[in-house]
Protein backbone atom coordinates (compact mmCIF):
# COMPACT_ATOMS: atom_id res chain seq x y z
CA UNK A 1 69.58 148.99 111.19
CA UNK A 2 69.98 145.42 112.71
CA UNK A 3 72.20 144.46 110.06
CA UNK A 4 74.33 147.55 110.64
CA UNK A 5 74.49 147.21 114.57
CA UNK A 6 75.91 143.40 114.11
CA UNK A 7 78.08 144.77 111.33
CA UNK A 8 79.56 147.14 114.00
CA UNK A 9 79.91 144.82 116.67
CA UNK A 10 81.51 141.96 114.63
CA UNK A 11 83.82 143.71 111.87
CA UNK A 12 85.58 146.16 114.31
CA UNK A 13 88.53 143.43 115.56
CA UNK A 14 88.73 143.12 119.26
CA UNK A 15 92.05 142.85 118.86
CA UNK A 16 92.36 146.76 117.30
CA UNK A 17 93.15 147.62 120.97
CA UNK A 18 94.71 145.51 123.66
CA UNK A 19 93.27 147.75 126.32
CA UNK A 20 89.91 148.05 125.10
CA UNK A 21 87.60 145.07 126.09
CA UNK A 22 84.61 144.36 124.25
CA UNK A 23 82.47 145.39 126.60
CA UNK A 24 83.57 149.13 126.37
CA UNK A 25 83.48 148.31 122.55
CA UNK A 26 79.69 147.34 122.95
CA UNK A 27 78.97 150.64 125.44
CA UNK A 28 81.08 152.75 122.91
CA UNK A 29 79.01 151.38 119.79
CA UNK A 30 75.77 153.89 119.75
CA UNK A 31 78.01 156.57 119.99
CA UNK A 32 79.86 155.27 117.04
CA UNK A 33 76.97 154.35 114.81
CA UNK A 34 74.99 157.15 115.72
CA UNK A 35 78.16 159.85 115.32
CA UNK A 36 77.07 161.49 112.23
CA UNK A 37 73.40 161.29 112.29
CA UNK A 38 71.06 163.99 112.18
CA UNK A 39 69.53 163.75 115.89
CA UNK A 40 72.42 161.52 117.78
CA UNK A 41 70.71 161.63 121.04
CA UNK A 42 67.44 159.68 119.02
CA UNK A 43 69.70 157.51 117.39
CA UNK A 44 71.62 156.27 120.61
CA UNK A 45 67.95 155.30 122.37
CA UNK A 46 67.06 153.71 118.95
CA UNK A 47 70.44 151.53 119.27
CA UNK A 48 70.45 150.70 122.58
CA UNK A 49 66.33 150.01 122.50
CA UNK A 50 67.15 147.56 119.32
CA UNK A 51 70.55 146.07 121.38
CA UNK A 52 68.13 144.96 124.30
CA UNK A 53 65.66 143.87 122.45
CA UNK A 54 67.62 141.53 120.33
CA UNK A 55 69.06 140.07 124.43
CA UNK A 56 65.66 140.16 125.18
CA UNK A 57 64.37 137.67 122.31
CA UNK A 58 67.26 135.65 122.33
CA UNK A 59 67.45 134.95 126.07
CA UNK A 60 64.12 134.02 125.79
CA UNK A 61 64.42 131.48 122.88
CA UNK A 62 67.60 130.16 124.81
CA UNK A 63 65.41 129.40 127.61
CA UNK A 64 62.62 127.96 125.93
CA UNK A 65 64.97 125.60 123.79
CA UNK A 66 66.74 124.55 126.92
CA UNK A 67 63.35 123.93 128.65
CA UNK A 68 62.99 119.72 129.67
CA UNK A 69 60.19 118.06 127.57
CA UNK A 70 57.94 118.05 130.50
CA UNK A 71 58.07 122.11 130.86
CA UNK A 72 57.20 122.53 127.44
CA UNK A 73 54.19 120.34 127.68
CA UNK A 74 52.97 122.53 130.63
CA UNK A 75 53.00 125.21 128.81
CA UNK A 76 49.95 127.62 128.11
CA UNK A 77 49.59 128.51 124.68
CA UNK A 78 50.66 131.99 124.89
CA UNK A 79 53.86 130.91 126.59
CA UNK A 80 54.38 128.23 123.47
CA UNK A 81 53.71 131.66 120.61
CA UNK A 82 56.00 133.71 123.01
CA UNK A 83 58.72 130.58 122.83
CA UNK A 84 57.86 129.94 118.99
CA UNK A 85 58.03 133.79 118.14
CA UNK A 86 61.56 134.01 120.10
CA UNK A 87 62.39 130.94 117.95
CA UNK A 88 61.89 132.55 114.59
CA UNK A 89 63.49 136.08 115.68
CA UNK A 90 66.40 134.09 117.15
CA UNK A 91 66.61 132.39 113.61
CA UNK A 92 66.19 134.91 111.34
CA UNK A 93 68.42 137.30 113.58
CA UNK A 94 71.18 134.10 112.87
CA UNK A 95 70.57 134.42 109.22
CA UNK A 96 71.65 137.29 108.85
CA UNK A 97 75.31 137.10 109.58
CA UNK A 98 75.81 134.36 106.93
């Protein structure tokens, strides 16, 4: 479903309408994926629960990779697996748009 969200968001041209920024493209996109599904109002939780999780992991991994040396050393060990488990998601969520 990830791969079909970012397939959404990135293949449909920003450009297709002048008027139309991409935030009303990215508010307009559950509705869109979800338009022909079986239970739409399901779907559109689904979407928008997998849309902030993905800003979620990857604002965390941002601010863990832009954390000083000296943070990171101060860091508990659950902190570090929260920061290395960000890491991966960020990467593999990066992966899949090549």
């Amino acid at each position: 479903m990830k791969k079909f969200l970012w397939a959404i968001l990135f293949l449909t041209p920003l450009a297709a309408n002048a008027e139309e920024s991409a935030l009303d493209q990215l508010k307009q996109s559950p509705s869109a994926i979800c338009k022909d599904h079986a239970q739409p109002g399901q779907c559109k939780v689904a979407v928008q629960a997998t849309m902030l999780a993905v800003y979620n992991i990857t604002s965390l991994d941002a601010g863990c990779e832009s954390s000083s040396d000296e943070v990171k050393a101060k860091m508990n060990n659950e902190l570090k697996a929260q920061c290395a488990a960000a890491k991966e998601i960020s990467d593999y969520l990066k992966s899949q748009n090549r």
